[in-house]
C-alpha atoms as a PDB file:
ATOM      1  CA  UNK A   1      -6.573 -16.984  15.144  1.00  0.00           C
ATOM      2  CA  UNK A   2      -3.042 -17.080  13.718  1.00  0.00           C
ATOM      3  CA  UNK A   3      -3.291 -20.882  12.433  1.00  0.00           C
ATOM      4  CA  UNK A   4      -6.091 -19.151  10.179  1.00  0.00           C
ATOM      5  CA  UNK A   5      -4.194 -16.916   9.158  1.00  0.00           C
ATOM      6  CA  UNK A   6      -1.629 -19.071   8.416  1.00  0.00           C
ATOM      7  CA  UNK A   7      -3.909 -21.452   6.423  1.00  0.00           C
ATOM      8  CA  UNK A   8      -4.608 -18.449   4.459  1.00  0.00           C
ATOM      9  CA  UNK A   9      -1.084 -17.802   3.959  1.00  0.00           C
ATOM     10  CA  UNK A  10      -0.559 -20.974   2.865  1.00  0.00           C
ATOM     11  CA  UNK A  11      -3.774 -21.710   0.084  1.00  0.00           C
ATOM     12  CA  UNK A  12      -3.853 -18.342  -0.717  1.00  0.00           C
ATOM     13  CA  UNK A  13      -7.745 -18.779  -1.207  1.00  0.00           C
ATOM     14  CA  UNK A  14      -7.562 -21.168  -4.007  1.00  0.00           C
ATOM     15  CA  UNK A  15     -10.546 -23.908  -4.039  1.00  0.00           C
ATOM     16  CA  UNK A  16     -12.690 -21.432  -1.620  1.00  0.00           C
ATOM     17  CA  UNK A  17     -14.624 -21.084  -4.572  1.00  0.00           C
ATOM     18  CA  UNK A  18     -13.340 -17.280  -5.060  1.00  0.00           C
ATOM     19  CA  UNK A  19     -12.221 -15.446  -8.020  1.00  0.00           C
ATOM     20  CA  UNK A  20      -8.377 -14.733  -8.281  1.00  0.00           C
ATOM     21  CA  UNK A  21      -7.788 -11.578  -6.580  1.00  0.00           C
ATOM     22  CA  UNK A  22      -6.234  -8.601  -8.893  1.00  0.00           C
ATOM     23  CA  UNK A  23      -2.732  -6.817  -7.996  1.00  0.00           C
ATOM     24  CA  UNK A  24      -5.012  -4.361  -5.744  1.00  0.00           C
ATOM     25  CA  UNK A  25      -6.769  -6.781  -4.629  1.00  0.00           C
ATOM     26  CA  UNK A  26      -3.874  -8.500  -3.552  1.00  0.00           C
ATOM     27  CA  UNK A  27      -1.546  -5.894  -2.372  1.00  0.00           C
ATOM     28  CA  UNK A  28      -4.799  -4.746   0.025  1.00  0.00           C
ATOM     29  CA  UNK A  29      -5.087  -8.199   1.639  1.00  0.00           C
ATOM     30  CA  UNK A  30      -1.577  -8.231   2.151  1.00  0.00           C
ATOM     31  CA  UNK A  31      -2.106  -5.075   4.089  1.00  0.00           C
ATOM     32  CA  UNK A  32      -4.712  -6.079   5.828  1.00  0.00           C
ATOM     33  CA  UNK A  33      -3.004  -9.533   7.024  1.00  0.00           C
ATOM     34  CA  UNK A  34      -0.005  -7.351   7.947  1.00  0.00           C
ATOM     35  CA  UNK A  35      -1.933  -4.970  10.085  1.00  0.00           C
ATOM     36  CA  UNK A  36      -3.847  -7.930  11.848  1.00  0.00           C
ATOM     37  CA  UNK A  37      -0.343  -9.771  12.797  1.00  0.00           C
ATOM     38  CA  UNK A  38       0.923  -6.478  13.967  1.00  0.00           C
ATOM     39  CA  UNK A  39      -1.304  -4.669  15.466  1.00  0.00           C
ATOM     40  CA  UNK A  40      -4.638  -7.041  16.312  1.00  0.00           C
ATOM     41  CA  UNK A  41      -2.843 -10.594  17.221  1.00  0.00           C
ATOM     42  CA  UNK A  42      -0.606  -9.440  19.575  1.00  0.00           C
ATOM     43  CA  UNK A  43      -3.108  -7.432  21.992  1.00  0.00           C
ATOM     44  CA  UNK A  44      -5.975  -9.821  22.236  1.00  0.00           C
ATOM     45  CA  UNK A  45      -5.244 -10.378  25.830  1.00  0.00           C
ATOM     46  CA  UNK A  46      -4.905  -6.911  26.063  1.00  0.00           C
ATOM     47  CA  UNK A  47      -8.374  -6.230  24.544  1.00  0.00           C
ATOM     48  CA  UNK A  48     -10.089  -9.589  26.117  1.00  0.00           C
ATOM     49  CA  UNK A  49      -8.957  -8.038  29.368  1.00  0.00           C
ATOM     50  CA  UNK A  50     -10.409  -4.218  28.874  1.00  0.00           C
ATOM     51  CA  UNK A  51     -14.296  -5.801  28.167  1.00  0.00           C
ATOM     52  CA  UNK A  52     -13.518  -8.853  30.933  1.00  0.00           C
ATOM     53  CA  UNK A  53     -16.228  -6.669  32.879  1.00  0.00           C
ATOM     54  CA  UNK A  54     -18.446  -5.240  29.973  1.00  0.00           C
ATOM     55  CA  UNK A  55     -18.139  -7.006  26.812  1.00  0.00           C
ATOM     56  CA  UNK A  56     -20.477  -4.007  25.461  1.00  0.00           C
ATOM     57  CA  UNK A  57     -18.279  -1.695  25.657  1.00  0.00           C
ATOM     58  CA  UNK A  58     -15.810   0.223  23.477  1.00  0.00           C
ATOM     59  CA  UNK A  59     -11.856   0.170  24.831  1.00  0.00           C
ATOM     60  CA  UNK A  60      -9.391   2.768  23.931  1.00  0.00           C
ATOM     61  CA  UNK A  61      -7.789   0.252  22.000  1.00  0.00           C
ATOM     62  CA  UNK A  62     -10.361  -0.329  19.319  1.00  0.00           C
ATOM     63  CA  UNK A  63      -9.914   3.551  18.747  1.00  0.00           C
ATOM     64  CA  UNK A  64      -6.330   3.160  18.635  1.00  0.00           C
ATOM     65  CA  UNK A  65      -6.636   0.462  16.121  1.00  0.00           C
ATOM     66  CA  UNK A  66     -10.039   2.358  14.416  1.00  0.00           C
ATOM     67  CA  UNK A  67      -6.996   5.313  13.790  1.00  0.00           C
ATOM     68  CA  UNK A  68      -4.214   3.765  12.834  1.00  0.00           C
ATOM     69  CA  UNK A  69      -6.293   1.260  10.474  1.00  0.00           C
ATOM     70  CA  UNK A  70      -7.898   4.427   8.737  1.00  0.00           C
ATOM     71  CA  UNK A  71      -4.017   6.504   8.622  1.00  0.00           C
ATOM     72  CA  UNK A  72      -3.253   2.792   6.609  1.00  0.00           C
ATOM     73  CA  UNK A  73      -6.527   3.523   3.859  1.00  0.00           C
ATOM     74  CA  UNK A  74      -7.763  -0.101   5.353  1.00  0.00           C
ATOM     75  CA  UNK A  75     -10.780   1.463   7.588  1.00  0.00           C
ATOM     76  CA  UNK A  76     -14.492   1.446   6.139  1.00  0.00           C
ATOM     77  CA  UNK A  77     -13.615  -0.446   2.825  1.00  0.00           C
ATOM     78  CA  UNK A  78     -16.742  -1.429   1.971  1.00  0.00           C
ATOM     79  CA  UNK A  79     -17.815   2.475   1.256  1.00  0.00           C
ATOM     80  CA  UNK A  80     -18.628   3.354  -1.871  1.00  0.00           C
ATOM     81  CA  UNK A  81     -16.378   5.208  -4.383  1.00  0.00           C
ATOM     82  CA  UNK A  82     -18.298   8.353  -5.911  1.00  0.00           C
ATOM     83  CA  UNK A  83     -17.163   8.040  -9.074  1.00  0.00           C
ATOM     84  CA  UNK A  84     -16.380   4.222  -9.436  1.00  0.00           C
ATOM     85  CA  UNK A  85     -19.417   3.144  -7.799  1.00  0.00           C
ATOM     86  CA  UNK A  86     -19.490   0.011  -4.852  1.00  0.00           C
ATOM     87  CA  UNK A  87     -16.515  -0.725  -2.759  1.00  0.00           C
ATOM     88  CA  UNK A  88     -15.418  -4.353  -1.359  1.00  0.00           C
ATOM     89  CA  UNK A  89     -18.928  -5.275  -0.247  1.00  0.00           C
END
C-alpha cells in the first residue's frame, strides 16, 4: 500500500485522465494521504490481526480511526452540503 501511495506522491494524478484538483481539493488530499501514513499504514498488522478470526467484524480500531478521521473533517465526505448541494461523490 505505501508504494501506491508513493506513486501518487510522485504523478500527482496527472495523465489519470482527472481534472486538476483546486487548492481545497488539494489541501484535502493532502490530509487525507497524511492521515493514511499516520494513522492507517502503520496498524495494518494490528487490524489484519483483530479480524484474523472474523473478517466480518468491526475492531475497536476502525472506531478509533472512524473518530479521529471525523475530529480531522475527513469522515463521510461524500455527504451532501445543504446549501452547496453534492459533496465528493
Amino acid at each position: 500500500m505505501t508504494s501506491v501511495i508513493n506513486q501518487v506522491n510522485q504523478s500527482d494524478m496527472r495523465g489519470w485522465g482527472l481534472p486538476k484538483l483546486s487548492d481545497k481539493g488539494r489541501l484535502l488530499r493532502d490530509q487525507v494521504r497524511g492521515f493514511i501514513q499516520s494513522e492507517i499504514i502503520p496498524n495494518e498488522a494490528l487490524y489484519a490481526s483483530a479480524i484474523s478470526d472474523n473478517r466480518w467484524i468491526k475492531p475497536q480500531l476502525m472506531d478509533i480511526w472512524k473518530s479521529k478521521a471525523h475530529s480531522l473533517g475527513l469522515w463521510n465526505l461524500f455527504l451532501p452540503d445543504t446549501t452547496l448541494g453534492a459533496g465528493l461523490s
